[in-house]
PDB file of N, CA and C in Angstrom:
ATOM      1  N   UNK A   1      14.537  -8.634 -15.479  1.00  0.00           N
ATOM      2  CA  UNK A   1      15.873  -9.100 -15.555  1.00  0.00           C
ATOM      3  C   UNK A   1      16.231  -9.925 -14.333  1.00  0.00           C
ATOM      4  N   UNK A   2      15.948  -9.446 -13.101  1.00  0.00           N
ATOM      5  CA  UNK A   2      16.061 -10.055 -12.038  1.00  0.00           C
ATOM      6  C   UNK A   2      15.231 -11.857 -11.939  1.00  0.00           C
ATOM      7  N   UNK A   3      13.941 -11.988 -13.078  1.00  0.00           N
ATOM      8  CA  UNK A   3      13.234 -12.910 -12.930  1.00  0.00           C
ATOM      9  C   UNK A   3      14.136 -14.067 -13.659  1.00  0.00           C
ATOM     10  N   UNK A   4      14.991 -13.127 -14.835  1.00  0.00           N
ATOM     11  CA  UNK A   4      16.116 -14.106 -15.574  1.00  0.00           C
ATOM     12  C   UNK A   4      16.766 -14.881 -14.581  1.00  0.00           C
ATOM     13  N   UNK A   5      17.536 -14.515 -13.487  1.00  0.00           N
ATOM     14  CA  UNK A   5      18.521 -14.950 -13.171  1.00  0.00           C
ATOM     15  C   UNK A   5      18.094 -16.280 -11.873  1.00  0.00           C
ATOM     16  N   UNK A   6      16.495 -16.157 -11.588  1.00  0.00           N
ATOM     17  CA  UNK A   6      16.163 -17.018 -10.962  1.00  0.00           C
ATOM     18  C   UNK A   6      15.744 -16.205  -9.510  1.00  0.00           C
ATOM     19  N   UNK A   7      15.839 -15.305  -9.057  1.00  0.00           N
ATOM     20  CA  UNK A   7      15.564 -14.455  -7.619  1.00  0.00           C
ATOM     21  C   UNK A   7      14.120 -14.966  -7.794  1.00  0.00           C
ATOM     22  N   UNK A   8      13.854 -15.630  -6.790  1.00  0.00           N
ATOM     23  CA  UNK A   8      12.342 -15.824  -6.269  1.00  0.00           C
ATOM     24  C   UNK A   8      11.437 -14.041  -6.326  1.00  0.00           C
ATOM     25  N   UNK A   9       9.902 -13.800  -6.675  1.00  0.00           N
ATOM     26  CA  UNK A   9       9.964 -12.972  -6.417  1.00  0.00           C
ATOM     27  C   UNK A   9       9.285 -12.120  -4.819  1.00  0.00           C
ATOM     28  N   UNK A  10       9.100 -12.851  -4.290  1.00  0.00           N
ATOM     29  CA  UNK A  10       9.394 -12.523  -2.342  1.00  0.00           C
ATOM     30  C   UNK A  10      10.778 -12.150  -2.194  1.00  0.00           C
ATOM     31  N   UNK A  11      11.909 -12.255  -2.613  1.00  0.00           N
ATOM     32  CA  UNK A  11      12.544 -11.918  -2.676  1.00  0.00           C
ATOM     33  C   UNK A  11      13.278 -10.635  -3.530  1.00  0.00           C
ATOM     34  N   UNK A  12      13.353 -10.409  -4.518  1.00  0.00           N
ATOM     35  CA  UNK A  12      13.574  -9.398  -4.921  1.00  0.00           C
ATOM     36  C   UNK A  12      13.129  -7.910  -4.693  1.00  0.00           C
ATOM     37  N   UNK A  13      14.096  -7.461  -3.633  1.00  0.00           N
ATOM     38  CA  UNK A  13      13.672  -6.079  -2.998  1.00  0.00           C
ATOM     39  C   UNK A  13      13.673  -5.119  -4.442  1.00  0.00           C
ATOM     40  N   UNK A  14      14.064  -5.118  -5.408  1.00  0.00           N
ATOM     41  CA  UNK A  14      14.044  -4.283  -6.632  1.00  0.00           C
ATOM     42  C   UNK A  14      12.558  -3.841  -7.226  1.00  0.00           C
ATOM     43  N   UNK A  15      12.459  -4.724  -7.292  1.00  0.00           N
ATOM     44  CA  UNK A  15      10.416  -4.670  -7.552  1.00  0.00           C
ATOM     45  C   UNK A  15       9.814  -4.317  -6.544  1.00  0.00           C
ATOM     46  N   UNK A  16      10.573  -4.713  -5.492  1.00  0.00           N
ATOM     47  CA  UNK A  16       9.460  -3.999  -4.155  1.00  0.00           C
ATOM     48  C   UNK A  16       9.593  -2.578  -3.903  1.00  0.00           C
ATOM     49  N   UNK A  17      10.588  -2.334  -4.204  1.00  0.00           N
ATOM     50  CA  UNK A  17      10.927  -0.524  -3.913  1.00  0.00           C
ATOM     51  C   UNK A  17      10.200  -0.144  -5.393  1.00  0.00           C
ATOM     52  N   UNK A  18      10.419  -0.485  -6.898  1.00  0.00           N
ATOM     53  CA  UNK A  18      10.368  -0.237  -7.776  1.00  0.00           C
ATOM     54  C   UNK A  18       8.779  -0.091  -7.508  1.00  0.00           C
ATOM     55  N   UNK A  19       7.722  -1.218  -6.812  1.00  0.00           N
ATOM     56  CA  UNK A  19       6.457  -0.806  -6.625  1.00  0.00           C
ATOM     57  C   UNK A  19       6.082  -0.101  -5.800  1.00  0.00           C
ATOM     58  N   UNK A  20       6.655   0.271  -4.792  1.00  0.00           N
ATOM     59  CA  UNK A  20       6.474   1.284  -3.822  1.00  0.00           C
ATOM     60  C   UNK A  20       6.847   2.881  -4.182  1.00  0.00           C
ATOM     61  N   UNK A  21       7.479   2.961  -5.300  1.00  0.00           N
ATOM     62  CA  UNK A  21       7.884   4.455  -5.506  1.00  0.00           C
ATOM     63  C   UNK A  21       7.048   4.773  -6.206  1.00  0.00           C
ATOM     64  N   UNK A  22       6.329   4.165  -7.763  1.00  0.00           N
ATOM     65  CA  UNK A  22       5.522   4.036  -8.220  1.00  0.00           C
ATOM     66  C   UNK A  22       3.928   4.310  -7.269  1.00  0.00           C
ATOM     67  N   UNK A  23       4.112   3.520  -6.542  1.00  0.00           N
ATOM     68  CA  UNK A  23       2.610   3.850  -6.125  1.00  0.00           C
ATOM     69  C   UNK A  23       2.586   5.343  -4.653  1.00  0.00           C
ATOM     70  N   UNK A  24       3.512   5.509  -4.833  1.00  0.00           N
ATOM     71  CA  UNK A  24       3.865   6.628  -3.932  1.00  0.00           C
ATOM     72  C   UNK A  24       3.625   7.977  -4.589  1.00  0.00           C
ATOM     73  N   UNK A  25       4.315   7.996  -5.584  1.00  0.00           N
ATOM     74  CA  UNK A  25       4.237   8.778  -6.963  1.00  0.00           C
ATOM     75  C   UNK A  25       2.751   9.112  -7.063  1.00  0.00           C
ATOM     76  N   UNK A  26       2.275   7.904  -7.980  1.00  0.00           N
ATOM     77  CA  UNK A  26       0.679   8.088  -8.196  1.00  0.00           C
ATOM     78  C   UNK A  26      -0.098   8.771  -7.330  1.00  0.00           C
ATOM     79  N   UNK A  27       0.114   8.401  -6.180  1.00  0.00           N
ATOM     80  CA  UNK A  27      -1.237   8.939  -4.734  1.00  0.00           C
ATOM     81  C   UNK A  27      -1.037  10.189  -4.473  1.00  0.00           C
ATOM     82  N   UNK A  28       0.546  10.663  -4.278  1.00  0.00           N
ATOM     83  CA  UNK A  28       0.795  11.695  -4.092  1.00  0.00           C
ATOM     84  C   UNK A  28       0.003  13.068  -5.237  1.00  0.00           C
ATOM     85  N   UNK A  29       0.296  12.180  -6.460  1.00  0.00           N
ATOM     86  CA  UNK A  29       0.222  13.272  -7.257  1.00  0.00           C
ATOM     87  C   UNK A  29      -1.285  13.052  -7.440  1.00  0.00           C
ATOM     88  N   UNK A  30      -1.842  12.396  -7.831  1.00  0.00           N
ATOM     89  CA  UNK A  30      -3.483  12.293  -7.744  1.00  0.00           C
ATOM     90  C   UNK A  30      -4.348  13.022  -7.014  1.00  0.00           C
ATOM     91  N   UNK A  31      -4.229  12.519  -5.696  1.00  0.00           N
ATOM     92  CA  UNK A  31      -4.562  13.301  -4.205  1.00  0.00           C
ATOM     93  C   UNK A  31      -4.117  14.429  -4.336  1.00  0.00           C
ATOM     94  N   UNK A  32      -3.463  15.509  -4.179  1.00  0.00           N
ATOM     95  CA  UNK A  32      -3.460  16.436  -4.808  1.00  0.00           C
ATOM     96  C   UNK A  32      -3.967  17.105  -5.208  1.00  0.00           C
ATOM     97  N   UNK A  33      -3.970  16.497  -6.689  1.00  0.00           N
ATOM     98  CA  UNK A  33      -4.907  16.793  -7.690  1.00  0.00           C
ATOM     99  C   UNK A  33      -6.138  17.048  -6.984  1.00  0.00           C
ATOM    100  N   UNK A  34      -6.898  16.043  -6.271  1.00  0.00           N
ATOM    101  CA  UNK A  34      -7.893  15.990  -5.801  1.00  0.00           C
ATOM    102  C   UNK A  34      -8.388  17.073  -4.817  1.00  0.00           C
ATOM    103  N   UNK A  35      -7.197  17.381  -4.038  1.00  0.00           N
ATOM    104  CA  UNK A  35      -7.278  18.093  -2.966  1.00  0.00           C
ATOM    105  C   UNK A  35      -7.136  19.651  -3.703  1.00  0.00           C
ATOM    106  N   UNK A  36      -6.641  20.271  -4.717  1.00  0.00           N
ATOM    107  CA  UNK A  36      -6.298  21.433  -5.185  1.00  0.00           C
ATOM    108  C   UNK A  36      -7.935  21.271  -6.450  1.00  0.00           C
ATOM    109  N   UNK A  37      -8.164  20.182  -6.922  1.00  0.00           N
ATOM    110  CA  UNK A  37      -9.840  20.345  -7.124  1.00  0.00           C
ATOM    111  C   UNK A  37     -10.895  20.960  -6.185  1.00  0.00           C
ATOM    112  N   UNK A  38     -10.809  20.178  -5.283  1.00  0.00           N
ATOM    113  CA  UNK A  38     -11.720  20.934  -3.807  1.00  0.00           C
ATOM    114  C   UNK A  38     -11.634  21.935  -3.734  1.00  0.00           C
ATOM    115  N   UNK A  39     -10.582  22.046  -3.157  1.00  0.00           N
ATOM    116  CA  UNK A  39     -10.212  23.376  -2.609  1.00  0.00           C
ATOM    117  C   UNK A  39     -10.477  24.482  -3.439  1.00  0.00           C
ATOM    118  N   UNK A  40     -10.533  24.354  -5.108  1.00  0.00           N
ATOM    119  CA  UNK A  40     -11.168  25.139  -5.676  1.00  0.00           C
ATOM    120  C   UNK A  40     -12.382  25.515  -5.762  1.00  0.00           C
ATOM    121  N   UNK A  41     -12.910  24.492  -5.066  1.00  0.00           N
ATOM    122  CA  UNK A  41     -14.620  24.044  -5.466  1.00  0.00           C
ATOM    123  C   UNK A  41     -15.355  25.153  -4.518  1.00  0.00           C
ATOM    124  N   UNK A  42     -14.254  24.780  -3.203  1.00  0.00           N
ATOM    125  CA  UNK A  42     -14.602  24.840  -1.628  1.00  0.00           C
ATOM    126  C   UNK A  42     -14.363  26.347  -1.021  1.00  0.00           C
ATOM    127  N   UNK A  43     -12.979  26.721  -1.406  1.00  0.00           N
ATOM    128  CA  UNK A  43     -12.592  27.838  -0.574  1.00  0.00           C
ATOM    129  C   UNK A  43     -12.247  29.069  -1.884  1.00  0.00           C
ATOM    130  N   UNK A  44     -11.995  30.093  -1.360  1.00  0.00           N
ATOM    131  CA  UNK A  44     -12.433  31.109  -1.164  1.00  0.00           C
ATOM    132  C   UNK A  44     -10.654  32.095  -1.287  1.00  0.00           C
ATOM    133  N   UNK A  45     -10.068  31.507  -0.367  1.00  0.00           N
ATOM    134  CA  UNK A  45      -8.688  32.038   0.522  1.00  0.00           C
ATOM    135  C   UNK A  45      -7.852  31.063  -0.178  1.00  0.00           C
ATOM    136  N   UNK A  46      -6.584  32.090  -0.784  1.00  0.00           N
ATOM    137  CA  UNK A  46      -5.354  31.254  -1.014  1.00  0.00           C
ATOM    138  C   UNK A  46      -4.807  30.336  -0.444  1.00  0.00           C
ATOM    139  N   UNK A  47      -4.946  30.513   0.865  1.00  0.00           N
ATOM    140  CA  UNK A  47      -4.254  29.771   2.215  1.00  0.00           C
ATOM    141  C   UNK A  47      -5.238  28.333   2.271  1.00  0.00           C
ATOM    142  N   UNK A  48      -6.234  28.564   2.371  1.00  0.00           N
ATOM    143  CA  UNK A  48      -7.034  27.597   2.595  1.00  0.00           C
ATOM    144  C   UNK A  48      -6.703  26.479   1.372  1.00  0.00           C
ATOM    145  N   UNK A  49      -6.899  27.287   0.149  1.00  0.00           N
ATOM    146  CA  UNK A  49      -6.977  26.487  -0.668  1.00  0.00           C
ATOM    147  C   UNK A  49      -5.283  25.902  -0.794  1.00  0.00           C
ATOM    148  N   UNK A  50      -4.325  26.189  -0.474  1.00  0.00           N
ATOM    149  CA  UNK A  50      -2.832  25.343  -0.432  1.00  0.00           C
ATOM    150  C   UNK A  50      -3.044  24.656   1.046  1.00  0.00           C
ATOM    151  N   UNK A  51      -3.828  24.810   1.744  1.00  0.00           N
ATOM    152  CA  UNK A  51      -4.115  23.663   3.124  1.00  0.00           C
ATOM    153  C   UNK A  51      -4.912  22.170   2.378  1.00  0.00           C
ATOM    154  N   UNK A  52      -5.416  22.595   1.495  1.00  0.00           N
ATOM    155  CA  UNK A  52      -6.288  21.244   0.752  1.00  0.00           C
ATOM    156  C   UNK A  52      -5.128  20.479   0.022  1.00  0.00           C
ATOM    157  N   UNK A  53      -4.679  21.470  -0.834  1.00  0.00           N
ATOM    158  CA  UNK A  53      -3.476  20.395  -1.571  1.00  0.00           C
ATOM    159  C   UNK A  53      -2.689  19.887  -0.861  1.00  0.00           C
ATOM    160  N   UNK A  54      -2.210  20.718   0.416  1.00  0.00           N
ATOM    161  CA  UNK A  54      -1.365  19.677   1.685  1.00  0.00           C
ATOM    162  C   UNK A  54      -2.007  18.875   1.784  1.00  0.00           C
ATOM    163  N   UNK A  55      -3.370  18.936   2.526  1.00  0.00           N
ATOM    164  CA  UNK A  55      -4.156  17.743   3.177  1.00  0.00           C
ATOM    165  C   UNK A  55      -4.251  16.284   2.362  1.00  0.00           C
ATOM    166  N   UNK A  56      -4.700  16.713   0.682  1.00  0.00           N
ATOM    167  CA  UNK A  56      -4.872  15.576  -0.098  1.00  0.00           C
ATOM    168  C   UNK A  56      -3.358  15.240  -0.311  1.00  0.00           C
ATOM    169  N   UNK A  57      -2.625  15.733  -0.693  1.00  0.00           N
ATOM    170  CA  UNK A  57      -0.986  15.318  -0.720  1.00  0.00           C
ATOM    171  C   UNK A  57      -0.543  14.196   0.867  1.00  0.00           C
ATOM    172  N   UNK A  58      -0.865  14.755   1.932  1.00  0.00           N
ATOM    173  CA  UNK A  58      -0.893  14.012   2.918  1.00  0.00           C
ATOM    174  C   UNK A  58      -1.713  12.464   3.060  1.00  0.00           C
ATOM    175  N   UNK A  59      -2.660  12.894   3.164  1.00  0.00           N
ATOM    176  CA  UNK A  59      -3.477  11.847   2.480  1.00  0.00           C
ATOM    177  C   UNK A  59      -3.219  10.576   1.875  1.00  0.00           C
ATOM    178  N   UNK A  60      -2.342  11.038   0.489  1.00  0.00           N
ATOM    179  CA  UNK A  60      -1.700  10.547  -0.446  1.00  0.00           C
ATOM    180  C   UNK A  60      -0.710   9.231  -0.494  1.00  0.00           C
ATOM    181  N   UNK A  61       0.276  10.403   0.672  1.00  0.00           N
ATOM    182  CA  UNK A  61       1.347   9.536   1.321  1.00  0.00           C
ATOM    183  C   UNK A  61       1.221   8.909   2.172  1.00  0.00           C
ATOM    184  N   UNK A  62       0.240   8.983   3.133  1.00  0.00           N
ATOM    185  CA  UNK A  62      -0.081   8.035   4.614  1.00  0.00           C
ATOM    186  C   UNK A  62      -0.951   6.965   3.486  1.00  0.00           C
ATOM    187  N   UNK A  63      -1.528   6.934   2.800  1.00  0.00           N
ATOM    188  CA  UNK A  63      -2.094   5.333   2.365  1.00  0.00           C
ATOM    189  C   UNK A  63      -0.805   4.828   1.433  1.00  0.00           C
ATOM    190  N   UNK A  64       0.107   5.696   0.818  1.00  0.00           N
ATOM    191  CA  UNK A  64       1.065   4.608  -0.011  1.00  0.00           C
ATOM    192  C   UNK A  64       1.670   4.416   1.689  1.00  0.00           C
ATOM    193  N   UNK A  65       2.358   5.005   2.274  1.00  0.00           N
ATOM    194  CA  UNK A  65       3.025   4.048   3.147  1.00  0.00           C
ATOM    195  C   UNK A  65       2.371   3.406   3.948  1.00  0.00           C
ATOM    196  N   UNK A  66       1.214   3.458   4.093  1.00  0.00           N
ATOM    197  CA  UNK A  66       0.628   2.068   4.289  1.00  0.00           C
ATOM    198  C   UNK A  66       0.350   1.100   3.834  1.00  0.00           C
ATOM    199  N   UNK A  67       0.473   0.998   2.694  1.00  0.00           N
ATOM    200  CA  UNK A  67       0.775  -0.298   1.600  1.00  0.00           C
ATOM    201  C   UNK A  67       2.169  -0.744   1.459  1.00  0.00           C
ATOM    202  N   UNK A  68       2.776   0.412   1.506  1.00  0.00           N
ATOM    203  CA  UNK A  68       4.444  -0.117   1.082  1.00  0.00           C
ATOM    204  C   UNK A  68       4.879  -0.980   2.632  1.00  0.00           C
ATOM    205  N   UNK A  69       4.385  -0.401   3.792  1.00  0.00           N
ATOM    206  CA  UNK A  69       5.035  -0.986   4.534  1.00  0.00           C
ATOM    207  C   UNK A  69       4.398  -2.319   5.042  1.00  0.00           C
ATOM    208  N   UNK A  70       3.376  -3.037   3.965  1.00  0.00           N
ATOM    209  CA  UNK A  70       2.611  -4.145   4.392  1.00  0.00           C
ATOM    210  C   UNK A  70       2.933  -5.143   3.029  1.00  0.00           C
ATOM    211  N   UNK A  71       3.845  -4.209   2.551  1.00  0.00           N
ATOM    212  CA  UNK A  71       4.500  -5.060   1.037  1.00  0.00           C
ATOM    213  C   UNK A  71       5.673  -5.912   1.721  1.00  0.00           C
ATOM    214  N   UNK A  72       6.124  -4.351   2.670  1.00  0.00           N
ATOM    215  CA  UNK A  72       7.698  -5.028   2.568  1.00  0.00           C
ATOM    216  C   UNK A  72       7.415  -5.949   4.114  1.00  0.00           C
ATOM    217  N   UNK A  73       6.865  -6.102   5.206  1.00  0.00           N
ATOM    218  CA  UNK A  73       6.495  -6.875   6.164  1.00  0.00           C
ATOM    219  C   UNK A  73       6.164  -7.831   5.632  1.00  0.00           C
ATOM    220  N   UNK A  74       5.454  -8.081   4.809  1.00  0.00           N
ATOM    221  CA  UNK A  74       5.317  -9.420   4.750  1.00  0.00           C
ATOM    222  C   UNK A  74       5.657 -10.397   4.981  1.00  0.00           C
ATOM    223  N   UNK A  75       5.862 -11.590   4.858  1.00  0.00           N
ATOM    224  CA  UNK A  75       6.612 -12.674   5.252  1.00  0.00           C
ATOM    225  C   UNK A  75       7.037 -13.508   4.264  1.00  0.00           C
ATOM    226  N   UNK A  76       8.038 -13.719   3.804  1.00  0.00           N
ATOM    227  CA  UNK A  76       8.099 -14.127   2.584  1.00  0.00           C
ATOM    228  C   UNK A  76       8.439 -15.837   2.160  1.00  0.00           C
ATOM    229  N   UNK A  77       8.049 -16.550   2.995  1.00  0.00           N
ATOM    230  CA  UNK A  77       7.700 -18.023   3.357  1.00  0.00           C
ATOM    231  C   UNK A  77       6.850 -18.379   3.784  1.00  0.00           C
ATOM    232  N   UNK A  78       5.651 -18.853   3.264  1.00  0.00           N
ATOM    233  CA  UNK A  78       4.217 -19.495   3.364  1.00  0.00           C
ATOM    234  C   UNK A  78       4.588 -20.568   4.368  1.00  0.00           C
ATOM    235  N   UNK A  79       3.829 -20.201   5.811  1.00  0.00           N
ATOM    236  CA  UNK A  79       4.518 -20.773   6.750  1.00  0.00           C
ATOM    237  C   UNK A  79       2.873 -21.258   7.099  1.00  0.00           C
ATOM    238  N   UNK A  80       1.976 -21.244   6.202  1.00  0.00           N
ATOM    239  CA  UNK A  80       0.733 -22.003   6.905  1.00  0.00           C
ATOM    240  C   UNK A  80       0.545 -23.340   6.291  1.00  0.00           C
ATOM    241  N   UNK A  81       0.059 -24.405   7.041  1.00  0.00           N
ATOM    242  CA  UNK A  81      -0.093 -25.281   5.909  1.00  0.00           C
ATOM    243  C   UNK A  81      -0.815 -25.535   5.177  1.00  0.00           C
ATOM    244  N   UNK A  82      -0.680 -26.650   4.040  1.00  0.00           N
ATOM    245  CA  UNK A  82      -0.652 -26.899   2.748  1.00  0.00           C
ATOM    246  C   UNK A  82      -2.416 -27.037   2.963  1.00  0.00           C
ATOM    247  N   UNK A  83      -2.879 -27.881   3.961  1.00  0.00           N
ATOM    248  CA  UNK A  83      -4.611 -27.968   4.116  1.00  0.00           C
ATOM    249  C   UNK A  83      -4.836 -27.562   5.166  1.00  0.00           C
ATOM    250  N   UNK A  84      -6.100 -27.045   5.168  1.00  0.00           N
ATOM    251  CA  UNK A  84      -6.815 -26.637   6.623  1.00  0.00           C
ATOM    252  C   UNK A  84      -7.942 -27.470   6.534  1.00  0.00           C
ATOM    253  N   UNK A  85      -7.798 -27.543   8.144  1.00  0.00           N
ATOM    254  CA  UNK A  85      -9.265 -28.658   8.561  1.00  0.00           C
ATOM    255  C   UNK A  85     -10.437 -27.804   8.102  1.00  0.00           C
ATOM    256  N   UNK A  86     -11.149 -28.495   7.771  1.00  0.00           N
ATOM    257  CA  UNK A  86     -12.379 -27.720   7.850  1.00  0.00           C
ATOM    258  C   UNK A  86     -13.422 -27.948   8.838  1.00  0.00           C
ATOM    259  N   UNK A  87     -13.326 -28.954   9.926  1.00  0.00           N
ATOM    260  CA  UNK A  87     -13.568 -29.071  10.976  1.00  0.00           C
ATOM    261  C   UNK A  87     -13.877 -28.603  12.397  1.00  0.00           C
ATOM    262  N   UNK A  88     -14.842 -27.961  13.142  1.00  0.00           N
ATOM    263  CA  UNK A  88     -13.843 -26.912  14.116  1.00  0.00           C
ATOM    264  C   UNK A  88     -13.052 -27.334  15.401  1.00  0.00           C
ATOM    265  N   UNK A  89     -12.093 -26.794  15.663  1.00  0.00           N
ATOM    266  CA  UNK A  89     -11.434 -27.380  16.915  1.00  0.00           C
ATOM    267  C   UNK A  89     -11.703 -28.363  17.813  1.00  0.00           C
ATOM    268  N   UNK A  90     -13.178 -28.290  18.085  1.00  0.00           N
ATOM    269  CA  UNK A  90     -13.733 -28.798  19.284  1.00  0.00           C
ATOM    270  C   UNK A  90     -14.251 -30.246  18.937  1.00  0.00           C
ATOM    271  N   UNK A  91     -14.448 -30.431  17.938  1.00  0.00           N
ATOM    272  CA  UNK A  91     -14.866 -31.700  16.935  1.00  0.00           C
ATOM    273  C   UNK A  91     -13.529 -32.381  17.264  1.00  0.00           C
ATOM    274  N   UNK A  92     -12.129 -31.745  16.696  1.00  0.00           N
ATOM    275  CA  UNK A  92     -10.583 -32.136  16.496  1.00  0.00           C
ATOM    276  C   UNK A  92     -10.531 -33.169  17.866  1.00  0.00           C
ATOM    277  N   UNK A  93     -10.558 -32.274  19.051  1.00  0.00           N
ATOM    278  CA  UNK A  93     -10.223 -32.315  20.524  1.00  0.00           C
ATOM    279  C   UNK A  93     -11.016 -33.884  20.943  1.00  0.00           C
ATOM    280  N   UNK A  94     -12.574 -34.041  20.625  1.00  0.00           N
ATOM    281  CA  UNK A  94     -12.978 -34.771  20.666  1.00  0.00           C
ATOM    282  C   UNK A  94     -13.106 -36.416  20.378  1.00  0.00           C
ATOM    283  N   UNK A  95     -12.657 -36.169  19.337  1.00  0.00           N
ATOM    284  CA  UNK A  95     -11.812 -38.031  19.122  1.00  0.00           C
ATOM    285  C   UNK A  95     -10.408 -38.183  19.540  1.00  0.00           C
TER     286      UNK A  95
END
């Protein structure tokens, strides 16, 4: 709806949160998963085994917010230009 009205989409923070909760969601709950798999595999002790589902739950969330926060940093104006030399510098300097 937002693409209706013309919002560039570098711009539209709606999709950006909308993809960041989403993929927050997923990892969390996956990892998890993953981590309460192990831990079944692995341990032995109740405790241990709810330290795995923390760990993969943790896990989870330190890589979505490391994506989300390299979504929303970005820069949202292509500020390099249009060609690159393919030349190297020192060639440039030289004539």
């Amino acid at each position: 709806m937002a693409e209706e009205k013309g919002i560039p989409k570098d711009y539209n923070l709606d999709a950006k949160w909308d993809a960041c909760l989403d993929l927050s969601l997923r990892r969390l709950v996956y990892s998890s998963f993953a981590g309460a798999f192990s831990g079944l595999l692995l341990f032995r002790s109740p405790v241990t085994r709810w330290a795995s589902v923390a760990f993969g739950a943790g896990v989870g969330l330190g890589s979505a917010y490391s994506d989300c926060s390299q979504l929303f940093d970005k820069p949202t104006a292509n500020l390099r230009p249009a060609t690159v030399s393919e030349t190297p510098i020192s060639q440039d300097r030289q004539e």
